[in-house]
N, C-alpha and C. Protein backbone atom coordinates (compact mmCIF):
# COMPACT_ATOMS: atom_id res chain seq x y z
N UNK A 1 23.55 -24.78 4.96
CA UNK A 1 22.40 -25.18 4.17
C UNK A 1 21.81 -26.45 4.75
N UNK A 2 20.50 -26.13 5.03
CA UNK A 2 20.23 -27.92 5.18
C UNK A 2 19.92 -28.32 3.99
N UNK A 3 19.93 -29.97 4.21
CA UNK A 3 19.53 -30.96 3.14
C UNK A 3 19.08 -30.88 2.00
N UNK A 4 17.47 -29.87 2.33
CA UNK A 4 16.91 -29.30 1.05
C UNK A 4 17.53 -28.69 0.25
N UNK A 5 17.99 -27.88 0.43
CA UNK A 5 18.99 -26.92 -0.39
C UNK A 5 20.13 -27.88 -1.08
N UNK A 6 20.65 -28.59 -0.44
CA UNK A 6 22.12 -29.06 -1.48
C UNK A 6 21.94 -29.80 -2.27
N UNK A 7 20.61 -30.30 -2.37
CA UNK A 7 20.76 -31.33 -4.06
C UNK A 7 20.56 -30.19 -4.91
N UNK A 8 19.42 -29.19 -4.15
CA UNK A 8 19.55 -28.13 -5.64
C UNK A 8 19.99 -27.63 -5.82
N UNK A 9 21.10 -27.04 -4.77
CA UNK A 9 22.34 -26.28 -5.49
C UNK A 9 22.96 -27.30 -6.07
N UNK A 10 23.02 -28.29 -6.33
CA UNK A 10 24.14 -29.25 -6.53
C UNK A 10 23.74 -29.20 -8.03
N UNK A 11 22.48 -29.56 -8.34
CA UNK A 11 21.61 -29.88 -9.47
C UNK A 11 21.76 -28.45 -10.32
N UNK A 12 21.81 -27.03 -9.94
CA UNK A 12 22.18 -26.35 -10.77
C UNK A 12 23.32 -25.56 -10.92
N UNK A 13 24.27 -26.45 -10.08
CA UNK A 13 26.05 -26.27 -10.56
C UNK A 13 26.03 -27.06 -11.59
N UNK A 14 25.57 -28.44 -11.71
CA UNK A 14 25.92 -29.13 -12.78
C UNK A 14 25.14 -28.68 -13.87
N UNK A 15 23.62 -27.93 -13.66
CA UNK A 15 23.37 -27.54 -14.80
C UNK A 15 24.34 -26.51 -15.25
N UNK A 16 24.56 -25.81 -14.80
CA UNK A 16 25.14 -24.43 -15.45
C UNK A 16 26.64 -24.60 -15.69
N UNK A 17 27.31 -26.10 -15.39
CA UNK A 17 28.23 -26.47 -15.66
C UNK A 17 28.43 -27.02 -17.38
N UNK A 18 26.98 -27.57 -17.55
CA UNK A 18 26.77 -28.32 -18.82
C UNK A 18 26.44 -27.19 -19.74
N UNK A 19 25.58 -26.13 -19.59
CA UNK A 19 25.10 -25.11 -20.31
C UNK A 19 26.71 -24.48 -20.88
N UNK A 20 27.32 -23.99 -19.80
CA UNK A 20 28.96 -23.68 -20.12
C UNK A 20 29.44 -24.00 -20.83
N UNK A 21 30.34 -25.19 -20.39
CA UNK A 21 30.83 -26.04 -21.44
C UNK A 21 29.51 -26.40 -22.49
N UNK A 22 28.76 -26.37 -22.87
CA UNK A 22 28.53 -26.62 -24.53
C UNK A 22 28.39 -25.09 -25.26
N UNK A 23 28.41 -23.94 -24.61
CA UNK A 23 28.70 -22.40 -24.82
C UNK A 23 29.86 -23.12 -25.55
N UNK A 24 31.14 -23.36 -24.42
CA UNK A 24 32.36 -22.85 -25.16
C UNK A 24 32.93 -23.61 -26.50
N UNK A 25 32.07 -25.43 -26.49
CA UNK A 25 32.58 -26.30 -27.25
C UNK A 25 31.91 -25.34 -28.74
N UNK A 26 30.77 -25.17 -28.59
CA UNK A 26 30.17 -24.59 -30.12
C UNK A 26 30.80 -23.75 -30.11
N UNK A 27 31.41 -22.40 -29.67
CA UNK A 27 31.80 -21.47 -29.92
C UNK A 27 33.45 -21.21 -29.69
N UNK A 28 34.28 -22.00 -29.77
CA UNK A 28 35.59 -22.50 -29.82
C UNK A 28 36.41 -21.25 -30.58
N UNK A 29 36.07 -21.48 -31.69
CA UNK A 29 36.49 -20.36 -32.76
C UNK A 29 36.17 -19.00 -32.22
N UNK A 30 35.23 -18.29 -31.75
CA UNK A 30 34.73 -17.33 -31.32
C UNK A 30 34.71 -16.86 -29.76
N UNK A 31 36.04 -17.73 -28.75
CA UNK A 31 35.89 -17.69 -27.52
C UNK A 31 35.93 -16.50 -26.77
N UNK A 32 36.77 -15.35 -27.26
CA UNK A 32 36.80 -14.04 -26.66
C UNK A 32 35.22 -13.74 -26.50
N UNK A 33 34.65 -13.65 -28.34
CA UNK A 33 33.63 -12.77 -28.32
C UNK A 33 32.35 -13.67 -27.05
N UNK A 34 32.39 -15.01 -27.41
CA UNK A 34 31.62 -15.19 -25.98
C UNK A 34 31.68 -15.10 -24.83
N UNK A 35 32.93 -15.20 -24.10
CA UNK A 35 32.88 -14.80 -22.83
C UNK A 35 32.41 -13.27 -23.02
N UNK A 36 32.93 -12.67 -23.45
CA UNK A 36 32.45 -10.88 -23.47
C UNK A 36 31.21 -11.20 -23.13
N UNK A 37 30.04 -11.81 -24.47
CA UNK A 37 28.86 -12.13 -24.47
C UNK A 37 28.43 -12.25 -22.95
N UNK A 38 28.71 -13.37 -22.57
CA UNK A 38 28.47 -14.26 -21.01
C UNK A 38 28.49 -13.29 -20.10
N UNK A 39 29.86 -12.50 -19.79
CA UNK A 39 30.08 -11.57 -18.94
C UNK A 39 29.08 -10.40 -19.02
N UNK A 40 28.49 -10.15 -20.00
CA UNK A 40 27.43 -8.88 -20.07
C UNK A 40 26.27 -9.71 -19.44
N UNK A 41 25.88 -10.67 -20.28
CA UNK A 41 24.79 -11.32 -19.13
C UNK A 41 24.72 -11.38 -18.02
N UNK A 42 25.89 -11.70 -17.13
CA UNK A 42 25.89 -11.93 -16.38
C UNK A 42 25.71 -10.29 -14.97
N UNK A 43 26.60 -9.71 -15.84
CA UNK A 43 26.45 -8.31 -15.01
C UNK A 43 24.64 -7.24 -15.68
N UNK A 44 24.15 -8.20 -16.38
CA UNK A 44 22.69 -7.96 -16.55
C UNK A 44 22.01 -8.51 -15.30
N UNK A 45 22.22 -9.68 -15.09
CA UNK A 45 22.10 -10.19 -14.24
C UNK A 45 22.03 -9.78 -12.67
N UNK A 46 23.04 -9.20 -12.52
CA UNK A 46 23.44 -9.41 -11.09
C UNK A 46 22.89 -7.43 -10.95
N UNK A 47 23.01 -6.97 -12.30
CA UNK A 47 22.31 -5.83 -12.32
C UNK A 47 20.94 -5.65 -11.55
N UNK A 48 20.13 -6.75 -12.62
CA UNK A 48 18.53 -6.91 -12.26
C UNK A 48 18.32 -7.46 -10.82
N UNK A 49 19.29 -7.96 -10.03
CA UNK A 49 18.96 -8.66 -8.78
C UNK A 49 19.72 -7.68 -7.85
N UNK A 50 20.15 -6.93 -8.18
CA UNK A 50 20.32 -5.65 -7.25
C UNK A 50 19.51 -4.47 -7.61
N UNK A 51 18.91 -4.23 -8.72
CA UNK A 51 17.41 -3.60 -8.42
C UNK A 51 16.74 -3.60 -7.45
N UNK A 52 16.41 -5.09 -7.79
CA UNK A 52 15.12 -6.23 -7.24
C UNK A 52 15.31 -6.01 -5.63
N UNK A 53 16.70 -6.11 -5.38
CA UNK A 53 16.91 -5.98 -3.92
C UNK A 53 17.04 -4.34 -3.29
N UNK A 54 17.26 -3.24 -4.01
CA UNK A 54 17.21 -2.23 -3.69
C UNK A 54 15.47 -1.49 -3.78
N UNK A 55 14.54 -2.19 -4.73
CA UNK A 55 13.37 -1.50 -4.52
C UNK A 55 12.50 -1.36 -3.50
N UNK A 56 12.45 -2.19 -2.48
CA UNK A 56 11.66 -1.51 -1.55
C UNK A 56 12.58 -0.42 -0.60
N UNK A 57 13.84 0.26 -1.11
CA UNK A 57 13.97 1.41 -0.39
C UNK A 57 13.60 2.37 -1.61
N UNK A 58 14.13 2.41 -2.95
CA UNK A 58 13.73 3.45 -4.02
C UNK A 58 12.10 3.47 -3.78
N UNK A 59 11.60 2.74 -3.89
CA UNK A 59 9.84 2.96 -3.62
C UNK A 59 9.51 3.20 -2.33
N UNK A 60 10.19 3.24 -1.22
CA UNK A 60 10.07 4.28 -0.05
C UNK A 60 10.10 5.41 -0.26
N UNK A 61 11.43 6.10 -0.91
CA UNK A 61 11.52 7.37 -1.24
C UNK A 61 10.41 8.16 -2.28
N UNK A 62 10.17 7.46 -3.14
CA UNK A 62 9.07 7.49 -3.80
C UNK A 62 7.97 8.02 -3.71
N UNK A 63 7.16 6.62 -3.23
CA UNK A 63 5.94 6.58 -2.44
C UNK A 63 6.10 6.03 -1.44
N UNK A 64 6.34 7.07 0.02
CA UNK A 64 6.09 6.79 0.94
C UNK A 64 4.87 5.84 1.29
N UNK A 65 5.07 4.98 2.08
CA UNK A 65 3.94 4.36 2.94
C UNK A 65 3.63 4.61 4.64
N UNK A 66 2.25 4.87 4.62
CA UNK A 66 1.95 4.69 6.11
C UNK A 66 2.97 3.47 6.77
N UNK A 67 3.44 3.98 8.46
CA UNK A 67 4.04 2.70 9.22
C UNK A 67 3.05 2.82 10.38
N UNK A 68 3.32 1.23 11.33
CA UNK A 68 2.57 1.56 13.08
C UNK A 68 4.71 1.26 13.39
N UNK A 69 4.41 2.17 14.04
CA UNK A 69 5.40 2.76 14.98
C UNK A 69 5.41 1.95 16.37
N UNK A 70 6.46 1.37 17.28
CA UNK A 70 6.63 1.47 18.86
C UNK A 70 5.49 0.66 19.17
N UNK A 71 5.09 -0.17 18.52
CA UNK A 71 4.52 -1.45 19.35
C UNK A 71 2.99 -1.13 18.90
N UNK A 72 2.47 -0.73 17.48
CA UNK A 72 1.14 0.33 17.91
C UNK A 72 0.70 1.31 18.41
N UNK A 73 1.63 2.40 19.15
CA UNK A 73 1.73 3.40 20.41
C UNK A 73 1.29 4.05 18.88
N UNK A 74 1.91 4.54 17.65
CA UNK A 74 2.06 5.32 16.75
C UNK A 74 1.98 5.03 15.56
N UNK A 75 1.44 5.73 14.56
CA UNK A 75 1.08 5.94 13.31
C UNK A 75 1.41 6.80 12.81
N UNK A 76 2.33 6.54 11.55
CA UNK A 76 2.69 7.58 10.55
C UNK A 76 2.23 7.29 9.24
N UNK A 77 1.64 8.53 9.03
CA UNK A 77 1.46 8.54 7.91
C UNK A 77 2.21 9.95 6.82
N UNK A 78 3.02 9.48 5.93
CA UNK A 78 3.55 10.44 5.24
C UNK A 78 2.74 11.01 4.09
N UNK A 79 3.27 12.46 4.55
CA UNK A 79 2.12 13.18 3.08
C UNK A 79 3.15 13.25 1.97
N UNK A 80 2.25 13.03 0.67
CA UNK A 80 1.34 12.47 -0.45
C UNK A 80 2.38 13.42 -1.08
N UNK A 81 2.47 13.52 -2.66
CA UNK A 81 3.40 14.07 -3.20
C UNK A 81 2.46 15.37 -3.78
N UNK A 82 1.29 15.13 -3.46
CA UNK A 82 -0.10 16.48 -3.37
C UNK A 82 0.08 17.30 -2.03
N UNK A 83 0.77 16.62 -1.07
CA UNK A 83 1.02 17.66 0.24
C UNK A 83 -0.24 17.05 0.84
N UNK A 84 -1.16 16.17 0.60
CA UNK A 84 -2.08 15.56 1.66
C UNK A 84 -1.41 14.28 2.03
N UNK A 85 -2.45 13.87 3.18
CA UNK A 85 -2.03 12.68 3.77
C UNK A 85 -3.03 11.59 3.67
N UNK A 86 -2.42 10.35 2.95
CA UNK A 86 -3.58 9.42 3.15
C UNK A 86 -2.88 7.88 3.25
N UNK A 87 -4.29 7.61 4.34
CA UNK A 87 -4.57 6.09 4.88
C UNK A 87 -5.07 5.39 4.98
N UNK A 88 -4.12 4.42 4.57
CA UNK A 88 -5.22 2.45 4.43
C UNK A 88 -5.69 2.24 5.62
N UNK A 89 -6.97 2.01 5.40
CA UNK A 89 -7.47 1.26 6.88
C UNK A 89 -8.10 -0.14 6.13
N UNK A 90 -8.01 -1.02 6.85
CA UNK A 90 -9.35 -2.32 6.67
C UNK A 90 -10.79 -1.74 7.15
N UNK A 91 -11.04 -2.15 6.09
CA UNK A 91 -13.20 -1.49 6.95
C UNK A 91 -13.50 -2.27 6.60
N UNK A 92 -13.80 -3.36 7.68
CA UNK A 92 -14.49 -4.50 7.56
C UNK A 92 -13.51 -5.95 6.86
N UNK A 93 -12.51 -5.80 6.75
CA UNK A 93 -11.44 -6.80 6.29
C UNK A 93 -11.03 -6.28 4.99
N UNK A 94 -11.54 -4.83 4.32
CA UNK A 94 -11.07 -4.58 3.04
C UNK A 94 -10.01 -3.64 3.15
N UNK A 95 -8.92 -3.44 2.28
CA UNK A 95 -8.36 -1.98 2.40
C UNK A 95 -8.76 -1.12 1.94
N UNK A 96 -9.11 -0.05 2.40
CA UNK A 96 -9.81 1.44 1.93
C UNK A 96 -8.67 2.63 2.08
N UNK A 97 -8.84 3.40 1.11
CA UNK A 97 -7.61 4.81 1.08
C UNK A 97 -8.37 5.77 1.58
N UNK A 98 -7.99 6.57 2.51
CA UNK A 98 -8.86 7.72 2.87
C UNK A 98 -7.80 8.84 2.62
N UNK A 99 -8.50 9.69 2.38
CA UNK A 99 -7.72 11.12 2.88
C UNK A 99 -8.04 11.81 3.72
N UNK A 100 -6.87 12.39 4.66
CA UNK A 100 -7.24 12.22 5.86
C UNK A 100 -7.61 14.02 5.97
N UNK A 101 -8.77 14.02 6.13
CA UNK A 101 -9.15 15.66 6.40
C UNK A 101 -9.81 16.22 7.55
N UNK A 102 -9.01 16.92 8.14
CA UNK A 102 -9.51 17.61 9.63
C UNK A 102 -10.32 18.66 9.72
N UNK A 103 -10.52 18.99 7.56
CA UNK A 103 -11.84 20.07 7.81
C UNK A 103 -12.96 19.42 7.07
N UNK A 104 -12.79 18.13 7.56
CA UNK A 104 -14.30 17.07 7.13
C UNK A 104 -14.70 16.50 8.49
N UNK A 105 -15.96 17.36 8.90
CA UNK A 105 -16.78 16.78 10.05
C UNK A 105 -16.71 15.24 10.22
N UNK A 106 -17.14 14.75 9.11
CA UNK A 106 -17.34 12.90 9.13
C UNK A 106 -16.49 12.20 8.29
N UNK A 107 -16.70 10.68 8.86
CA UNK A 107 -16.13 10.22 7.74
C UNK A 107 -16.98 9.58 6.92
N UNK A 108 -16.12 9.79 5.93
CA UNK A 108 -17.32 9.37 4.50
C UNK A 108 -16.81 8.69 3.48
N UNK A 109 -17.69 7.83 3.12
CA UNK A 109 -17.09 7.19 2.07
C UNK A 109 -17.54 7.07 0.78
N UNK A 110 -16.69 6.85 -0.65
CA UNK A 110 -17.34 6.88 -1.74
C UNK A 110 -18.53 5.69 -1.58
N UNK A 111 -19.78 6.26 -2.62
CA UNK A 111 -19.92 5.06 -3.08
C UNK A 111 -19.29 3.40 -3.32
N UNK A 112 -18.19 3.38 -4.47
CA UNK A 112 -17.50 2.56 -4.77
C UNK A 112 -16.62 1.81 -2.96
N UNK A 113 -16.36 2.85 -2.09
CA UNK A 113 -15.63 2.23 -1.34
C UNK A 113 -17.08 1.59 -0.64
N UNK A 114 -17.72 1.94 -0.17
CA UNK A 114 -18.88 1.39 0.68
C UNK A 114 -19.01 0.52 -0.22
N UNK A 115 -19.08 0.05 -1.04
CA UNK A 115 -19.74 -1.51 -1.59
C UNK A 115 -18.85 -2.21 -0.83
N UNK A 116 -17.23 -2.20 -1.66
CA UNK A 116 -16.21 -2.53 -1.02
C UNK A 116 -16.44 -3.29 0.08
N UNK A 117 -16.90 -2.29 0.88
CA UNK A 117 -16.86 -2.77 2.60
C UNK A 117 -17.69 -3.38 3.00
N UNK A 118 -18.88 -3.97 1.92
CA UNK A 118 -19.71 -5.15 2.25
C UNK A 118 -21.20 -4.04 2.54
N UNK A 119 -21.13 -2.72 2.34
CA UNK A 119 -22.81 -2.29 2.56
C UNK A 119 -23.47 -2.36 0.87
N UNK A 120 -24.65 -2.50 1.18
CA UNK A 120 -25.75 -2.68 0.27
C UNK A 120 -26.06 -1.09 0.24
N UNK A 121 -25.53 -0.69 -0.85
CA UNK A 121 -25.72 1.03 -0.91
C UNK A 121 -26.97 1.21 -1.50
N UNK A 122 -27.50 0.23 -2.42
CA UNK A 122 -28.66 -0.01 -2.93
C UNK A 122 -29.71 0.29 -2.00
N UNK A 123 -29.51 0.06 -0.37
CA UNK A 123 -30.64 0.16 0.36
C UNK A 123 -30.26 0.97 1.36
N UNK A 124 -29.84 1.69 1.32
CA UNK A 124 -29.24 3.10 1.84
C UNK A 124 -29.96 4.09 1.81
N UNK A 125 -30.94 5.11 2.69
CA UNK A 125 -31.68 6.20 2.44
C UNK A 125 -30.74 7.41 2.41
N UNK A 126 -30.29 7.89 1.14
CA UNK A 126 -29.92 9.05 0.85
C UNK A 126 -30.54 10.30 1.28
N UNK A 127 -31.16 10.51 2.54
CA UNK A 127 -31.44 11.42 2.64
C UNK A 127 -31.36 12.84 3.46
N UNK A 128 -29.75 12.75 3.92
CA UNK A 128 -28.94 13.71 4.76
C UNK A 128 -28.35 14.56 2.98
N UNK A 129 -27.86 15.70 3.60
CA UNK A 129 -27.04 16.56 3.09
C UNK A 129 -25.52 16.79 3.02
N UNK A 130 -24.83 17.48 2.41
CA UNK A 130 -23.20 17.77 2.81
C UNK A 130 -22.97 18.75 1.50
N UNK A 131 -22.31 19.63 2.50
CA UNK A 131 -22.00 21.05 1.50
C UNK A 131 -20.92 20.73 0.84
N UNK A 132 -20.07 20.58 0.24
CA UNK A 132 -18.54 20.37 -0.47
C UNK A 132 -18.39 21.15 -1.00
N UNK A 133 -17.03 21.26 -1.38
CA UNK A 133 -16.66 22.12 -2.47
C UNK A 133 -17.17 21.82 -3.96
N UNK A 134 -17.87 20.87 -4.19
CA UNK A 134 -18.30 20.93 -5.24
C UNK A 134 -19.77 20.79 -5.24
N UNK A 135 -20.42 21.66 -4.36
CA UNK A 135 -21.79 21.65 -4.46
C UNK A 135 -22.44 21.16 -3.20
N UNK A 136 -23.62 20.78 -2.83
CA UNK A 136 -24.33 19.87 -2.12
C UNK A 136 -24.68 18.44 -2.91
N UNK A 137 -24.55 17.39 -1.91
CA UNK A 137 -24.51 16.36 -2.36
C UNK A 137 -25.73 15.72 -1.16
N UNK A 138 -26.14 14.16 -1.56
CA UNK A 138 -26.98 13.42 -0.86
C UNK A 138 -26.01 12.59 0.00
N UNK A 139 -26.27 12.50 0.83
CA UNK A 139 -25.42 11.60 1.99
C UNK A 139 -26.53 10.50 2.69
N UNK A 140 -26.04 9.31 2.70
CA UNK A 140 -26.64 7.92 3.73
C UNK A 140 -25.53 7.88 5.13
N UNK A 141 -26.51 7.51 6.00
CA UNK A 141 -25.46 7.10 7.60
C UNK A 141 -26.00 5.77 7.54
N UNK A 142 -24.39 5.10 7.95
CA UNK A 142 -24.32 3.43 8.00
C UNK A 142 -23.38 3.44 9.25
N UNK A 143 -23.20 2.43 9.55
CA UNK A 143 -22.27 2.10 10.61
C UNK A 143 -21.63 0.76 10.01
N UNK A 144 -20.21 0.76 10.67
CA UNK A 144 -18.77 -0.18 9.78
C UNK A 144 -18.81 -0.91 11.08
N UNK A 145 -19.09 -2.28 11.03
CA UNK A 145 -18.60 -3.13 11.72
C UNK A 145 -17.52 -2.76 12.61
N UNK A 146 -15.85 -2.50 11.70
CA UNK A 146 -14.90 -2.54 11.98
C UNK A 146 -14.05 -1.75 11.08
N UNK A 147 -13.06 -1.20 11.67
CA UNK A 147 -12.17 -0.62 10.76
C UNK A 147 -10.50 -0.57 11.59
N UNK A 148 -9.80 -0.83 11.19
CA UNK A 148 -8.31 -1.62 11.76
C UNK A 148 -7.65 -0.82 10.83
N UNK A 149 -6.11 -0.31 12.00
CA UNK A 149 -5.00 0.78 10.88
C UNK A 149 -3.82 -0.20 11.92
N UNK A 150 -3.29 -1.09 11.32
CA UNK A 150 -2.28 -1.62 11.93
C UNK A 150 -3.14 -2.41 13.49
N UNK A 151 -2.46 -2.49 14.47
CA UNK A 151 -2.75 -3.24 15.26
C UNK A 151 -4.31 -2.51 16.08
N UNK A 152 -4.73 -1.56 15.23
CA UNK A 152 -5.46 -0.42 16.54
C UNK A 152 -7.31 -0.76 15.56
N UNK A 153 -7.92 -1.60 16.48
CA UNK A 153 -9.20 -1.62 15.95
C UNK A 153 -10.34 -0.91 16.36
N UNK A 154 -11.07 -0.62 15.82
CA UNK A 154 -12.66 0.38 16.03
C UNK A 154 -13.51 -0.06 15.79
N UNK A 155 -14.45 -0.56 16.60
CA UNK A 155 -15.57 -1.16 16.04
C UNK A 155 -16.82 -0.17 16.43
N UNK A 156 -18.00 -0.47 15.36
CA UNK A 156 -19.20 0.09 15.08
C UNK A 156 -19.17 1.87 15.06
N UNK A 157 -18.06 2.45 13.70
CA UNK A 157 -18.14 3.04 13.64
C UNK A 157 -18.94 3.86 12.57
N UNK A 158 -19.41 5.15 12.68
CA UNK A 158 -20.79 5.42 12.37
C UNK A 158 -19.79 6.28 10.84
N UNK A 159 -20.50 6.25 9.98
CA UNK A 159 -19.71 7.14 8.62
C UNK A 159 -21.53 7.60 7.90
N UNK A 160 -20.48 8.52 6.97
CA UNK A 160 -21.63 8.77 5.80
C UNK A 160 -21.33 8.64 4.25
N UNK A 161 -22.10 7.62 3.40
CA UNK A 161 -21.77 7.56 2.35
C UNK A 161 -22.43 9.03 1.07
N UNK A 162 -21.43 8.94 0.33
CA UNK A 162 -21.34 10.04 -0.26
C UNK A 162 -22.31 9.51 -1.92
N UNK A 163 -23.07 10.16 -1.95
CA UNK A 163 -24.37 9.88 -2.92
C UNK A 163 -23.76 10.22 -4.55
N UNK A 164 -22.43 11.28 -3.92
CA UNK A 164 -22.29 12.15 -5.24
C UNK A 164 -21.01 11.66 -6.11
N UNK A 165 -20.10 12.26 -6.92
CA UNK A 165 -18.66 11.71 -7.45
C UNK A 165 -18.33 12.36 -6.54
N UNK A 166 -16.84 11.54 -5.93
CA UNK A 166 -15.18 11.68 -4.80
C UNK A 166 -14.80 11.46 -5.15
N UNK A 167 -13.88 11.25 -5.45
CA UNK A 167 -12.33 10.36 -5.97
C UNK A 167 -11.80 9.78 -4.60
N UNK A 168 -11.90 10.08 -3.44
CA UNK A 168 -11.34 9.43 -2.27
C UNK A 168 -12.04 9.49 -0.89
N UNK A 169 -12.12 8.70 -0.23
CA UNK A 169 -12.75 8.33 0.84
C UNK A 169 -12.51 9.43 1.87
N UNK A 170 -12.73 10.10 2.79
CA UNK A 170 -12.89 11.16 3.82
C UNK A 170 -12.29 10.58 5.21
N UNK A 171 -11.08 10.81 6.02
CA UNK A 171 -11.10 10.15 7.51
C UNK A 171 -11.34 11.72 8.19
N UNK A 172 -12.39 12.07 8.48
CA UNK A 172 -12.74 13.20 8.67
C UNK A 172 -12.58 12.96 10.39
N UNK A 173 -13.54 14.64 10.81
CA UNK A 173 -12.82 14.62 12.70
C UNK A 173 -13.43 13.30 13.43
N UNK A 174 -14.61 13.02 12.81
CA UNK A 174 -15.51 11.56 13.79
C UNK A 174 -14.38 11.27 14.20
N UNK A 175 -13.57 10.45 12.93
CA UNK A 175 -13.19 9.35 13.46
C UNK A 175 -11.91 9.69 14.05
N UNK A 176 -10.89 10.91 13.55
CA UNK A 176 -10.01 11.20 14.11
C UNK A 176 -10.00 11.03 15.47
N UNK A 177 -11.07 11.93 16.08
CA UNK A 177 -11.24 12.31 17.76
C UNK A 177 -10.47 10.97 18.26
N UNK A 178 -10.79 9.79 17.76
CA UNK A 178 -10.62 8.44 18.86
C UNK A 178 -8.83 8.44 18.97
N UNK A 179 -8.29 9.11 18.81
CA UNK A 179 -7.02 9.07 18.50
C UNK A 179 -6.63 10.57 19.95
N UNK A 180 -5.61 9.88 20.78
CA UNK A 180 -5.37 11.14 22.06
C UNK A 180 -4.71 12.00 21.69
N UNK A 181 -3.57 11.86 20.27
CA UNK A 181 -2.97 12.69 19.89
C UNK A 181 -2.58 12.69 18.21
N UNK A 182 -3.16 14.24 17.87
CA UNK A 182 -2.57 13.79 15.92
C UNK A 182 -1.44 14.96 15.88
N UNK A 183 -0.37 14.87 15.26
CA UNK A 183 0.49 15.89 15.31
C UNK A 183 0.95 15.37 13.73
N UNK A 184 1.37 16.65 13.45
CA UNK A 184 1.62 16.96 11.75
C UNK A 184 3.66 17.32 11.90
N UNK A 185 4.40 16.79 11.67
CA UNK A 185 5.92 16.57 12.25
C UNK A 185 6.69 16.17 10.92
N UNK A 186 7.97 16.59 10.61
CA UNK A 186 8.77 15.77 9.66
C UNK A 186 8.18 15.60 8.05
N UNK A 187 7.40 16.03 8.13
CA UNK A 187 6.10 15.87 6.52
C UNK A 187 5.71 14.31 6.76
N UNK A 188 5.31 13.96 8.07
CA UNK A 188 4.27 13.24 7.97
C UNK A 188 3.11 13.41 9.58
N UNK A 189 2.17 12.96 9.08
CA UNK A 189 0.91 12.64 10.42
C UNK A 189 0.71 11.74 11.25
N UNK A 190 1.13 12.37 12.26
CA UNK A 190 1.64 10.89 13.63
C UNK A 190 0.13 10.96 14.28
N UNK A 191 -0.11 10.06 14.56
CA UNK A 191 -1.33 9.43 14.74
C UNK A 191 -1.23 8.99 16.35
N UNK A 192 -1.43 8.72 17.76
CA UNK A 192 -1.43 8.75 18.71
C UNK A 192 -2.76 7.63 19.52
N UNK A 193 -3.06 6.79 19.86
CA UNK A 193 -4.37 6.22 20.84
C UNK A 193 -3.97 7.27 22.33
């Protein structure tokens, strides 16, 4: 330990020395039933801090998260407990969720995410098309500064915002293509420059 550390461990041996002993002086008459007491706390205790220390593997198993793999060489992304796959990118310094679809020509983004990312959707000419499964919708083309998935950046890439309700952002083939290799492996989507 350096320096820093030993007055405060020092400072809360003696606290928890004093807390103790005045446990046992008030409760003299009743000493079994408090230690029992103490001892459950304590394995409450040491319970909750082995949670605490086991949750980021239970919330791996869970909910998987995208990793960059091998120096940036690779991207995984694990599919979704829907059997899709989706990924955070920064667009423009924000995080955005896409889902990643290889039978979506472009990428597109909600409304709500394009504000997000700093465009003025307000001044956006809605006046492209897009067939979906839920109809035809109005589509705007903008271009993203930037968009970053771990160490791997893209700049001035071209998307289309989606005029209509999505629930999730589109990483459709545009943007895929920039990637030399996507392979679908293990139940997740390895991602390749």
């Amino acid at each position: 330990m350096d320096d820093f550390d030993f007055p405060r461990l020092l400072y809360l041996v003696i606290l928890g020395a004093a807390v103790i002993g005045w446990l046992l002086a008030e409760n003299r008459q009743n000493l079994g039933s408090t230690l029992r007491m103490a001892l459950a706390w304590v394995l409450i205790f040491v319970g909750a801090i082995a949670g605490y220390g086991l949750w980021q593997d239970v919330r791996q198993e869970i909910a998987p998260r995208q990793a960059v793999l091998e120096d940036g060489a690779r991207i995984a992304v694990p599919q979704g407990p829907s059997g899709h796959y989706h990924l955070t990118a920064e667009v423009n310094g924000t995080p955005i969720r896409f889902l990643v679809d290889t039978g979506a020509s472009d990428m597109v983004l909600t409304l709500e995410d394009a504000r997000r990312a700093g465009l003025a959707v307000e001044n956006l000419a809605f006046v492209g098309s897009a067939r979906t499964a839920n109809g035809v919708v109005s589509t705007a083309s903008a271009v993203l500064d930037e968009i970053a998935i771990g160490p791997l950046s893209f700049d001035r890439v071209r998307v289309s915002v989606n005029g209509g309700e999505m629930s999730d952002s589109l990483m459709g083939m545009s943007f895929l293509r920039r990637f030399g290799r996507i392979e679908i492996a293990n139940g997740a989507l390895i991602l390749e420059p």
